[in-house]
N, C-alpha and C. Protein backbone atom coordinates (compact mmCIF):
# COMPACT_ATOMS: atom_id res chain seq x y z
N UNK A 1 -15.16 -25.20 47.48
CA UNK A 1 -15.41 -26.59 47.83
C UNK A 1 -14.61 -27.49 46.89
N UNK A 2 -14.09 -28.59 47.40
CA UNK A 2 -13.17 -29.61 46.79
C UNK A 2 -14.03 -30.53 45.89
N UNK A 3 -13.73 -30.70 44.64
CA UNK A 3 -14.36 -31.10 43.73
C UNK A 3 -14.48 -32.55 43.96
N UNK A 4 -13.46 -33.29 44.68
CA UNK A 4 -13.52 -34.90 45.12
C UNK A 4 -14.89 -34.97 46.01
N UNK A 5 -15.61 -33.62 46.68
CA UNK A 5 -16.97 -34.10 47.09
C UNK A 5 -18.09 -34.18 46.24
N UNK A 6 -18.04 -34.17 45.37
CA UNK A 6 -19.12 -34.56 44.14
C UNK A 6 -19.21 -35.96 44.29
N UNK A 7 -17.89 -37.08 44.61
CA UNK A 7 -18.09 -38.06 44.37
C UNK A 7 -19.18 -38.71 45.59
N UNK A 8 -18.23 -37.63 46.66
CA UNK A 8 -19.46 -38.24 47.63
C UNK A 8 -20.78 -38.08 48.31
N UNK A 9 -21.21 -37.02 47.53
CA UNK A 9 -22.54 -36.43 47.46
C UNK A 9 -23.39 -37.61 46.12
N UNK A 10 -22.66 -37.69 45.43
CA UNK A 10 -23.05 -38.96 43.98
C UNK A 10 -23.84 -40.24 45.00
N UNK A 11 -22.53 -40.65 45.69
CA UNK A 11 -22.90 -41.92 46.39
C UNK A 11 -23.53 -41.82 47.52
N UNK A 12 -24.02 -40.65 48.67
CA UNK A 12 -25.17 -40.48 48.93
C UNK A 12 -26.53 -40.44 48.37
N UNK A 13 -26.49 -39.51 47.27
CA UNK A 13 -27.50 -39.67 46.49
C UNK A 13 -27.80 -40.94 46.02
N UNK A 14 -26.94 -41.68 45.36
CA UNK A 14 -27.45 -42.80 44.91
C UNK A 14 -27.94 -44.17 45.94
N UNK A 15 -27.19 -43.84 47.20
CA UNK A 15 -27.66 -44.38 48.39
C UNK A 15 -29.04 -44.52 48.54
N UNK A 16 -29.44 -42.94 48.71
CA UNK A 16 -30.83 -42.61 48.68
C UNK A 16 -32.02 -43.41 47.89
N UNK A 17 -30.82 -42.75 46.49
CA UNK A 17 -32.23 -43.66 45.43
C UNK A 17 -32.39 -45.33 45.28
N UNK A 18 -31.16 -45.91 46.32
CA UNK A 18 -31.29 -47.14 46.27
C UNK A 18 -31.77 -48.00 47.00
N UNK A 19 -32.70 -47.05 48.17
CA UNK A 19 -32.55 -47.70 49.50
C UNK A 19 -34.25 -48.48 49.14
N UNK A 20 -33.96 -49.28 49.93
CA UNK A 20 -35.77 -50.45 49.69
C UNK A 20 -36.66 -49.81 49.89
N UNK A 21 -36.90 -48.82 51.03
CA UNK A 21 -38.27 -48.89 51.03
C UNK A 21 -38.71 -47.68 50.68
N UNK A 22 -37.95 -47.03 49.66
CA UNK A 22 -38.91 -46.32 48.81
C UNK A 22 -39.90 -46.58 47.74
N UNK A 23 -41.14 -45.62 47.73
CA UNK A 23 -42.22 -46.22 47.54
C UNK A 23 -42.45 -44.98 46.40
N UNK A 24 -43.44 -45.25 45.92
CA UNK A 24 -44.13 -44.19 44.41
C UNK A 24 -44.10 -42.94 44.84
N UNK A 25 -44.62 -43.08 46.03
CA UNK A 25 -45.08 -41.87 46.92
C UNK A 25 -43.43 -40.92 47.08
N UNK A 26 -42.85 -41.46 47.10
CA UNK A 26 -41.28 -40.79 47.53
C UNK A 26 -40.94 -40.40 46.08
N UNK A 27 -41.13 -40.69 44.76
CA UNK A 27 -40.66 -40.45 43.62
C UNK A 27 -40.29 -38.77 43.46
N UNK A 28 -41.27 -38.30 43.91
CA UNK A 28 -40.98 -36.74 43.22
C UNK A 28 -39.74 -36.16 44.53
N UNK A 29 -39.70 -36.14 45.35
CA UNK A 29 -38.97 -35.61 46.63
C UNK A 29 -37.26 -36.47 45.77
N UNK A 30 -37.78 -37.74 45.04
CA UNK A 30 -36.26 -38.21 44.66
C UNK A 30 -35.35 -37.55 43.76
N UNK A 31 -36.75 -37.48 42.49
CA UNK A 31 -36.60 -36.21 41.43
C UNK A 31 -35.67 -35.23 42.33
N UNK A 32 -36.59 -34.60 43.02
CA UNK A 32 -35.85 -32.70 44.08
C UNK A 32 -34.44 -33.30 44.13
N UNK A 33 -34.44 -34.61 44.62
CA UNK A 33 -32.90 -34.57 45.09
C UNK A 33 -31.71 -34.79 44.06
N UNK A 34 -32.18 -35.46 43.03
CA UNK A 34 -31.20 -35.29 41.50
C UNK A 34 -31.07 -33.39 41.43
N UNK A 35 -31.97 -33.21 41.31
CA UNK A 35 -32.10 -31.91 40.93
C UNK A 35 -31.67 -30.73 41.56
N UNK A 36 -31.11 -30.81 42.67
CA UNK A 36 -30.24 -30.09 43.99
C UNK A 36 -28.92 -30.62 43.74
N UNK A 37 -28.99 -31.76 43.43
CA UNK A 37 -27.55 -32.03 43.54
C UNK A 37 -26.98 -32.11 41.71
N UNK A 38 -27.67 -31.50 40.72
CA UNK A 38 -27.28 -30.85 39.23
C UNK A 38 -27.04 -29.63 39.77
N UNK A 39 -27.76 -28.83 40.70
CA UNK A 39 -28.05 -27.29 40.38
C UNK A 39 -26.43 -26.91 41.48
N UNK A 40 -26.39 -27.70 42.79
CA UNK A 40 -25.64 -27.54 43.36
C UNK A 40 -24.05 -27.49 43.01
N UNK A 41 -23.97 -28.73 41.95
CA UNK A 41 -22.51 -29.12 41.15
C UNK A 41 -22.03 -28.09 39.92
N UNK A 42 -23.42 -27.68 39.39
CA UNK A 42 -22.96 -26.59 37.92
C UNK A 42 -22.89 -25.41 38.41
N UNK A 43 -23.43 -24.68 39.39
CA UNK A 43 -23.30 -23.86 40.59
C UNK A 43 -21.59 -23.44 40.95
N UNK A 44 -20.92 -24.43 41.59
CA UNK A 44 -19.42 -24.87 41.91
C UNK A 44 -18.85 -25.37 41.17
N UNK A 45 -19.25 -25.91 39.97
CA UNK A 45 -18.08 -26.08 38.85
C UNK A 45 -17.98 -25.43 37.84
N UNK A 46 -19.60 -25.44 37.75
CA UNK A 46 -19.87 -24.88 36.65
C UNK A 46 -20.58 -25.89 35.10
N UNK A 47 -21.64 -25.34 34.29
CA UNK A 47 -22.53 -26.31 33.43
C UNK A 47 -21.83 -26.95 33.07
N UNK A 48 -22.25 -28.87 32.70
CA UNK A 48 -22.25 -29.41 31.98
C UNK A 48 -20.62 -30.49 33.00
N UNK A 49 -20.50 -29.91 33.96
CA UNK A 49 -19.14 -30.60 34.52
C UNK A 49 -20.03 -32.03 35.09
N UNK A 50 -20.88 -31.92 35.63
CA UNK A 50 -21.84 -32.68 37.11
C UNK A 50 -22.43 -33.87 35.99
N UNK A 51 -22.80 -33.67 34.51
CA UNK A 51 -23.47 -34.07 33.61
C UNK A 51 -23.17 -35.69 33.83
N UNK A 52 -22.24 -36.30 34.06
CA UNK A 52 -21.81 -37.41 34.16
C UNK A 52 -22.59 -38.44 35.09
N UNK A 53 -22.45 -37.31 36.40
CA UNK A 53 -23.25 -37.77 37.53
C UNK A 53 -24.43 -37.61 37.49
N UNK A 54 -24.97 -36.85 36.83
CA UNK A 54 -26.00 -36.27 37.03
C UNK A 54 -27.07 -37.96 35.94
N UNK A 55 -26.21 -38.09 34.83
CA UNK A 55 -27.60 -38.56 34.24
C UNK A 55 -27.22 -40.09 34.55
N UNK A 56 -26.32 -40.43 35.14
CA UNK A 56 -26.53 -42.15 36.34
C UNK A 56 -27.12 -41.96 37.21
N UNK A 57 -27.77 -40.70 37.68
CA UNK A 57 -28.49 -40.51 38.36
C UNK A 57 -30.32 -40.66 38.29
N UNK A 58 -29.94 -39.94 36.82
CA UNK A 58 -31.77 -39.70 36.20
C UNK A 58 -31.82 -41.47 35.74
N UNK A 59 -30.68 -41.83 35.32
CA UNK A 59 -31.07 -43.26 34.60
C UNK A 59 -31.72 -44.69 35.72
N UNK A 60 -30.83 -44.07 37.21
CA UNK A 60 -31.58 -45.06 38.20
C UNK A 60 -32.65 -44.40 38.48
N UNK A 61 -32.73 -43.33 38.95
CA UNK A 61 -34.70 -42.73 38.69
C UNK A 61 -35.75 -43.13 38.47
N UNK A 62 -34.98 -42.97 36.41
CA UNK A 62 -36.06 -44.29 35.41
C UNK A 62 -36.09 -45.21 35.85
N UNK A 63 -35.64 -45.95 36.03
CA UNK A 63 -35.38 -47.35 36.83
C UNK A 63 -36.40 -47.84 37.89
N UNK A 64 -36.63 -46.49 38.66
CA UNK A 64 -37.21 -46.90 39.80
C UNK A 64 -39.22 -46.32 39.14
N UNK A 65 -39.08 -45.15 38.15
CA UNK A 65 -40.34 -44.88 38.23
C UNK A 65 -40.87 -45.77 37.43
N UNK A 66 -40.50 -46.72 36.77
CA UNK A 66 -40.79 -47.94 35.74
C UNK A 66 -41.48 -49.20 36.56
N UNK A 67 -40.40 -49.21 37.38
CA UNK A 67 -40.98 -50.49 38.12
C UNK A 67 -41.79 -50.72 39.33
């Protein structure tokens, strides 16, 4: 798999975590989806490559389980 799709699996994901009407209730299923898409990237690249994406990922997360 072509490593330029990380970017766009990133911006799905972050799609996801950005969309309005997620609710508290959706938090953990959001978690799963950071977490498929770490396991999926270090998997095909290999550890610590995805790390970039991965924790602008956990940081909008926080973001969302805060508020």
């Amino acid at each position: 798999m072509d490593s330029s799709n990380i970017k766009k699996d990133f911006d799905f994901t972050l799609r996801v975590l950005n969309n309005e009407n997620n609710k508290k209730i959706h938090l953990p299923a959001l978690q799963r989806l950071i977490k498929n898409f770490e396991k999926k990237w270090c998997d095909l690249l290999g550890p610590g490559i995805a790390d970039f994406y991965t924790n602008r990922l956990n940081k909008k997360y926080n973001v969302l389980q805060y508020n």
